[in-house]
PDB file of N, CA and C in Angstrom:
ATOM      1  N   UNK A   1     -12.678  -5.644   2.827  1.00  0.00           N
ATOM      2  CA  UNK A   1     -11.259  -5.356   2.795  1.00  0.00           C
ATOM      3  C   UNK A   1     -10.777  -5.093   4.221  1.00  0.00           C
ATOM      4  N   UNK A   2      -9.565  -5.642   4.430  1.00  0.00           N
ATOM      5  CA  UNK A   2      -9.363  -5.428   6.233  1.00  0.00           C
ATOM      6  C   UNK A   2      -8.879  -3.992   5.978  1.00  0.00           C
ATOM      7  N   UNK A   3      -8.819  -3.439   7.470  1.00  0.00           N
ATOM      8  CA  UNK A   3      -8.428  -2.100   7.835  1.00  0.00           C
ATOM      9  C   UNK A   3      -7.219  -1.894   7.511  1.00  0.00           C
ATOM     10  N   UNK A   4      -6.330  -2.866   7.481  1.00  0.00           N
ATOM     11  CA  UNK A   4      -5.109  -3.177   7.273  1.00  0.00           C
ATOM     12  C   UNK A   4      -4.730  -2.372   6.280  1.00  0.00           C
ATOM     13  N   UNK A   5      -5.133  -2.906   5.678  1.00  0.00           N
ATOM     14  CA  UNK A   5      -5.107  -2.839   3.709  1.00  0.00           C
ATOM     15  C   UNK A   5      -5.635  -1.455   3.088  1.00  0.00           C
ATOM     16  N   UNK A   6      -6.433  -1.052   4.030  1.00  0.00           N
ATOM     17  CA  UNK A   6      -7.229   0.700   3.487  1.00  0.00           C
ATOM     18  C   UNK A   6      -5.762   1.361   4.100  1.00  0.00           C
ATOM     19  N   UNK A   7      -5.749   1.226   5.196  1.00  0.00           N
ATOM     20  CA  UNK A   7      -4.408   2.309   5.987  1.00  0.00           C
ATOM     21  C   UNK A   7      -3.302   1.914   5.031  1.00  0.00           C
ATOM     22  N   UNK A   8      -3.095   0.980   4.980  1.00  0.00           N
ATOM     23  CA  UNK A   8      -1.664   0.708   3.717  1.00  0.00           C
ATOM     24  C   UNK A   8      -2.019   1.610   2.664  1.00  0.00           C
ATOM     25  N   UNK A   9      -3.280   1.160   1.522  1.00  0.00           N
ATOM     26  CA  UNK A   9      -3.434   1.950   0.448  1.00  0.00           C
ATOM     27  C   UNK A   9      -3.276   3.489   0.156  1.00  0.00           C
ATOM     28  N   UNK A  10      -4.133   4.190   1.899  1.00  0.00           N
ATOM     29  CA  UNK A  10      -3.971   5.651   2.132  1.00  0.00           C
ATOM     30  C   UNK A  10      -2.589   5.769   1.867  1.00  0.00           C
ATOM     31  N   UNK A  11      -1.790   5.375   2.851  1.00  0.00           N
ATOM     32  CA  UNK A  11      -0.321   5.397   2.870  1.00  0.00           C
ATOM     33  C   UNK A  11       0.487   5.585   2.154  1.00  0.00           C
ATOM     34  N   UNK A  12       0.385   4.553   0.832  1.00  0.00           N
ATOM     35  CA  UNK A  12       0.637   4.421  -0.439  1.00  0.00           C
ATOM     36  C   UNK A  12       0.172   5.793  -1.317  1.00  0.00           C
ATOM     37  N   UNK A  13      -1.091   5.732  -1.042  1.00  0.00           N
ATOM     38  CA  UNK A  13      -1.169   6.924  -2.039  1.00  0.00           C
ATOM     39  C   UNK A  13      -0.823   8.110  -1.209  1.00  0.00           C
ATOM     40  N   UNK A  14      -0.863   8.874  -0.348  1.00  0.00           N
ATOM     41  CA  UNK A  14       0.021   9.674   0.275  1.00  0.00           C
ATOM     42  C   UNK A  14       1.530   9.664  -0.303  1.00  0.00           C
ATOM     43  N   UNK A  15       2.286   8.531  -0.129  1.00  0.00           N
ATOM     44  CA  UNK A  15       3.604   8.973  -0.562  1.00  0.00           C
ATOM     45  C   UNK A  15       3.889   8.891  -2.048  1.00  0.00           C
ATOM     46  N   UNK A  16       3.220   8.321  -2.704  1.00  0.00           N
ATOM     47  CA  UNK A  16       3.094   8.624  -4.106  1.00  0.00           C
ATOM     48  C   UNK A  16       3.236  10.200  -4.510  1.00  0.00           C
ATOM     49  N   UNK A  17       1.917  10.990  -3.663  1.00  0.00           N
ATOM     50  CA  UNK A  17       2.072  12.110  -4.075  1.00  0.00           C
ATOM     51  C   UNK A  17       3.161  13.143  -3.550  1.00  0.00           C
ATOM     52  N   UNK A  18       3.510  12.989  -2.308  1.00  0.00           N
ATOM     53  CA  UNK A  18       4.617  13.140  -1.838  1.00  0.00           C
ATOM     54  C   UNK A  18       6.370  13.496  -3.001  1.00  0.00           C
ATOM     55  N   UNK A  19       5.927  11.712  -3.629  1.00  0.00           N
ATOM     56  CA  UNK A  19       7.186  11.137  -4.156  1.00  0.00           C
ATOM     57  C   UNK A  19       6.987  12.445  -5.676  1.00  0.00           C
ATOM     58  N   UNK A  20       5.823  12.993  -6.186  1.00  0.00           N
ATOM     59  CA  UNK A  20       5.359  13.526  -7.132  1.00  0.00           C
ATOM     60  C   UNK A  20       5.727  15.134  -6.834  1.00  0.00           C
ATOM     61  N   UNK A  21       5.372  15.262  -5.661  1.00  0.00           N
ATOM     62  CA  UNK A  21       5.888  16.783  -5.232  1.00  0.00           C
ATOM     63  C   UNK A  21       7.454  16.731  -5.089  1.00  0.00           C
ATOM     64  N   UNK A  22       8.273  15.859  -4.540  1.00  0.00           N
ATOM     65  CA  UNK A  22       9.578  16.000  -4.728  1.00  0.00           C
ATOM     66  C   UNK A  22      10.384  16.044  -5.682  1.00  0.00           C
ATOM     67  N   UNK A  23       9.503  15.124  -6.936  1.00  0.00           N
ATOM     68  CA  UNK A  23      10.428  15.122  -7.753  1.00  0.00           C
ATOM     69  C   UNK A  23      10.226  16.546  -8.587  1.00  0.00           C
ATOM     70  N   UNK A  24       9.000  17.245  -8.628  1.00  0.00           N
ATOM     71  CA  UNK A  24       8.718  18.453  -9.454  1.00  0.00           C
ATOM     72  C   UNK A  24       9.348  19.463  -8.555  1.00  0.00           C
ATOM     73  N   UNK A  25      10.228  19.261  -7.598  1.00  0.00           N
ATOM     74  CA  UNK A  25      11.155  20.178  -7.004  1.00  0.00           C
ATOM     75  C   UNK A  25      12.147  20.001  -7.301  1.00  0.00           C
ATOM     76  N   UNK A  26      12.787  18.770  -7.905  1.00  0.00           N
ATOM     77  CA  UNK A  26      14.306  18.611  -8.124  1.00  0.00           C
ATOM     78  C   UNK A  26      14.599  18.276  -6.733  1.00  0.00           C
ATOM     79  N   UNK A  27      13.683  17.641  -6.252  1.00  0.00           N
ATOM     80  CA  UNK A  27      14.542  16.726  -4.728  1.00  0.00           C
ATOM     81  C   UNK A  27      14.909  15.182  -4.914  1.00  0.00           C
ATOM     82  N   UNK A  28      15.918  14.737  -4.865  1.00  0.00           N
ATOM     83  CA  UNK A  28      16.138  13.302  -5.014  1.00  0.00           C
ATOM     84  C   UNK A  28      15.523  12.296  -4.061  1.00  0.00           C
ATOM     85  N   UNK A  29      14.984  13.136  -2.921  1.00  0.00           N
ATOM     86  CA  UNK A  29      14.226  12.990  -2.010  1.00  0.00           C
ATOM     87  C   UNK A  29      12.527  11.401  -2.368  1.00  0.00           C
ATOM     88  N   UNK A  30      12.624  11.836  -3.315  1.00  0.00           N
ATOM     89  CA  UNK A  30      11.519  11.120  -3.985  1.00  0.00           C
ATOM     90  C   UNK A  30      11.416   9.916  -4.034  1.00  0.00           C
ATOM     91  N   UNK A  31      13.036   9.820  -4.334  1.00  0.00           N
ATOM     92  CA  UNK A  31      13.473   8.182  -4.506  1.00  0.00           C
ATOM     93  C   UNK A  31      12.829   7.229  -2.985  1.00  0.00           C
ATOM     94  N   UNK A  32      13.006   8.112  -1.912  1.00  0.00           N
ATOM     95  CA  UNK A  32      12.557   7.201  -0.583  1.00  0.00           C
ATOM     96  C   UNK A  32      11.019   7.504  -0.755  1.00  0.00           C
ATOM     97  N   UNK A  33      10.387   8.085  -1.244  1.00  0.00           N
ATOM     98  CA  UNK A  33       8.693   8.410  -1.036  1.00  0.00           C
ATOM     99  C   UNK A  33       8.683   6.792  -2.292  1.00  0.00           C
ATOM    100  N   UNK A  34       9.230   6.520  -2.929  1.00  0.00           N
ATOM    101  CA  UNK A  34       8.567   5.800  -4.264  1.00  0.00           C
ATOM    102  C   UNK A  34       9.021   4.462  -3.298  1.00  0.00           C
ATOM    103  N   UNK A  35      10.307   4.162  -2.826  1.00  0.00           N
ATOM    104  CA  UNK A  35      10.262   3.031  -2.033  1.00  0.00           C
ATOM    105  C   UNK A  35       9.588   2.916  -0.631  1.00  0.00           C
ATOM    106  N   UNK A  36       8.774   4.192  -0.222  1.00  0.00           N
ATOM    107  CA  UNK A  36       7.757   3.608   0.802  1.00  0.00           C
ATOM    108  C   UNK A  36       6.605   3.469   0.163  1.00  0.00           C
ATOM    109  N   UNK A  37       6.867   4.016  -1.129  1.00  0.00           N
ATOM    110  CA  UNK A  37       4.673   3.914  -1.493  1.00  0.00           C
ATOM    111  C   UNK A  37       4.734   2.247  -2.062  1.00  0.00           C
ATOM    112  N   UNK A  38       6.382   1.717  -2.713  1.00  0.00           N
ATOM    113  CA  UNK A  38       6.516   0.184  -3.074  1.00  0.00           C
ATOM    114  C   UNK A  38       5.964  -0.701  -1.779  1.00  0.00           C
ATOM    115  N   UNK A  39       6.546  -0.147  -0.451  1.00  0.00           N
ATOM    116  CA  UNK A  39       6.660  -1.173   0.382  1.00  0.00           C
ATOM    117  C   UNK A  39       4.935  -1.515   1.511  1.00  0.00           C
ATOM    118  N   UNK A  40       4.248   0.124   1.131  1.00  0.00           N
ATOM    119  CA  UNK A  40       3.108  -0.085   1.243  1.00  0.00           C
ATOM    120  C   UNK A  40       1.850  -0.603   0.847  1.00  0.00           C
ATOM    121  N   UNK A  41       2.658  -0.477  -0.298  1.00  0.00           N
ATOM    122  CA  UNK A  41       1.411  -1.426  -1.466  1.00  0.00           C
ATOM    123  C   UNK A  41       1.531  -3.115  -1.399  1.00  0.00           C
ATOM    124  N   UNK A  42       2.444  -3.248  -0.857  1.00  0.00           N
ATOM    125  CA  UNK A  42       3.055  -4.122  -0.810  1.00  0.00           C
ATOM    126  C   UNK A  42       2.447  -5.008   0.125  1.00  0.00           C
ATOM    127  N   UNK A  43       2.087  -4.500   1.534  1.00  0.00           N
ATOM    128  CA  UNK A  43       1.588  -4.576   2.765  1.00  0.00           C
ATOM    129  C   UNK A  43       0.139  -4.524   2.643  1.00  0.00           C
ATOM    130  N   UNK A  44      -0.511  -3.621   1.335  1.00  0.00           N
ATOM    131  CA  UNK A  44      -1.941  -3.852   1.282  1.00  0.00           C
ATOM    132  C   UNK A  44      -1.931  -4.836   0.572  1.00  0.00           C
ATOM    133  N   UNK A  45      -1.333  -5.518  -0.141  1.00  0.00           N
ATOM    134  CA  UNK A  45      -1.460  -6.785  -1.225  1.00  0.00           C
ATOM    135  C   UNK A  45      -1.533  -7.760  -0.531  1.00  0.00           C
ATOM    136  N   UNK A  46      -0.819  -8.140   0.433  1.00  0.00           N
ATOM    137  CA  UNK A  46      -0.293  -9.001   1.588  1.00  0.00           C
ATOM    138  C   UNK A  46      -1.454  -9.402   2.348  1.00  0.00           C
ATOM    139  N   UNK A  47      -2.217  -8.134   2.994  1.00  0.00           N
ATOM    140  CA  UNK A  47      -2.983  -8.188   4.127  1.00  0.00           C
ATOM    141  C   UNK A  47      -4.435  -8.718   3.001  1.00  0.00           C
ATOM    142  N   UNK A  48      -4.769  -8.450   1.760  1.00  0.00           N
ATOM    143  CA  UNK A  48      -5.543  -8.675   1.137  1.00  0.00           C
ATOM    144  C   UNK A  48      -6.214  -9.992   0.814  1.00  0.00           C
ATOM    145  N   UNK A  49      -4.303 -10.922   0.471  1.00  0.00           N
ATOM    146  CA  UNK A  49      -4.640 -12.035   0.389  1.00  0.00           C
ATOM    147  C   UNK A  49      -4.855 -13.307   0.999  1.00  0.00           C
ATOM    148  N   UNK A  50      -4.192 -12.414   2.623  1.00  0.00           N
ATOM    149  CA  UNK A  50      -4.673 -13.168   3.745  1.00  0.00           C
ATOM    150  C   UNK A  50      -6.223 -13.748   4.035  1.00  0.00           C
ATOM    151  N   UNK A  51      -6.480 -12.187   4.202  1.00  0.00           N
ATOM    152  CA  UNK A  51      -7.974 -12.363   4.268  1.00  0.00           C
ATOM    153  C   UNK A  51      -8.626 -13.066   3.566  1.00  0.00           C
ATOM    154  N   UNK A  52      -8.273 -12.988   2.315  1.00  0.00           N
ATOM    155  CA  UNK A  52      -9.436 -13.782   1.084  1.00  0.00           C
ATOM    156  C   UNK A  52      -8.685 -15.487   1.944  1.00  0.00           C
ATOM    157  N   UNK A  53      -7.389 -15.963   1.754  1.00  0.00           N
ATOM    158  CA  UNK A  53      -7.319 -17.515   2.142  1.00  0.00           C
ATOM    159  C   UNK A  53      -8.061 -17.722   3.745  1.00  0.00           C
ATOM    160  N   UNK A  54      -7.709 -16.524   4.326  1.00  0.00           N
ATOM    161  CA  UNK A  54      -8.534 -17.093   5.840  1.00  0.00           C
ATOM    162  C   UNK A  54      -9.709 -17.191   5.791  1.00  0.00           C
ATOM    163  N   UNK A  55     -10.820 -16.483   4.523  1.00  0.00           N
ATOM    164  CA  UNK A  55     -12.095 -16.895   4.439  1.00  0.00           C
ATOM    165  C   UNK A  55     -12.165 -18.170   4.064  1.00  0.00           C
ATOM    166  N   UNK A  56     -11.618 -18.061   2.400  1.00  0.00           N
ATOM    167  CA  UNK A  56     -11.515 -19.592   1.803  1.00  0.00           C
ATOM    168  C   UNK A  56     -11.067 -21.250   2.949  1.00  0.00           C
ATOM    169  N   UNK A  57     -10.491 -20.444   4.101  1.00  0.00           N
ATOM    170  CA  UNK A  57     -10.065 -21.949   4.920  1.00  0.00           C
ATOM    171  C   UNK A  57     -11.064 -21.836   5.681  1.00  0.00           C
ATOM    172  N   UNK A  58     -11.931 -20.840   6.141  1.00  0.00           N
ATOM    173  CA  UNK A  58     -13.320 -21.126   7.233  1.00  0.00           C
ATOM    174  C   UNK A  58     -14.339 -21.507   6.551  1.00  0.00           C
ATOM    175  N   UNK A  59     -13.987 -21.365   4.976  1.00  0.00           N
ATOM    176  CA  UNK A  59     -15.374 -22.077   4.172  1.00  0.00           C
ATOM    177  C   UNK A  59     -16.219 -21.659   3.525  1.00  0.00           C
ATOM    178  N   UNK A  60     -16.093 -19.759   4.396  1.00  0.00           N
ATOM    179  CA  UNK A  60     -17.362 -18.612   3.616  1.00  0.00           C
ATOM    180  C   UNK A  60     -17.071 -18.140   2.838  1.00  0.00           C
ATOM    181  N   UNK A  61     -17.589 -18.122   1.707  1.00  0.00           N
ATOM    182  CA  UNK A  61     -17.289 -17.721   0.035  1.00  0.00           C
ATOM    183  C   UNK A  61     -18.366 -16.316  -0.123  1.00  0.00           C
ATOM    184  N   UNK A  62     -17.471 -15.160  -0.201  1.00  0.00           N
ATOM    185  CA  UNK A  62     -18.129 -14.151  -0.907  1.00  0.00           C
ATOM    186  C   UNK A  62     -17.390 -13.291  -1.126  1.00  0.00           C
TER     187      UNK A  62
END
């Protein structure tokens, strides 16, 4: 898995919980933790499937 993609996932799950503590405060605040943990996951999905086609185009299968 690239490094990419672990630091995204941390990320992601960081503001998840974040987005989880705000909302059990009554902060509307949350709403931006849930659209950065979207846009991070987003970025590990991305960087994921790079990697797998840049293997698949050099040929090495595993």
């Amino acid at each position: 898995m690239p490094r990419l993609a672990v630091y995204a996932l941390l990320v992601c799950a960081l503001t998840v919980a974040a987005a989880v503590v705000s909302f059990a405060r009554g902060s509307w605040l949350g709403v931006v933790w849930v659209l950065l943990a979207g846009i991070s996951s987003n970025m590990a999905w991305f960087s994921v499937r790079k990697a797998k086609a840049e293997r698949e185009a050099t040929g090495a299968t595993n």
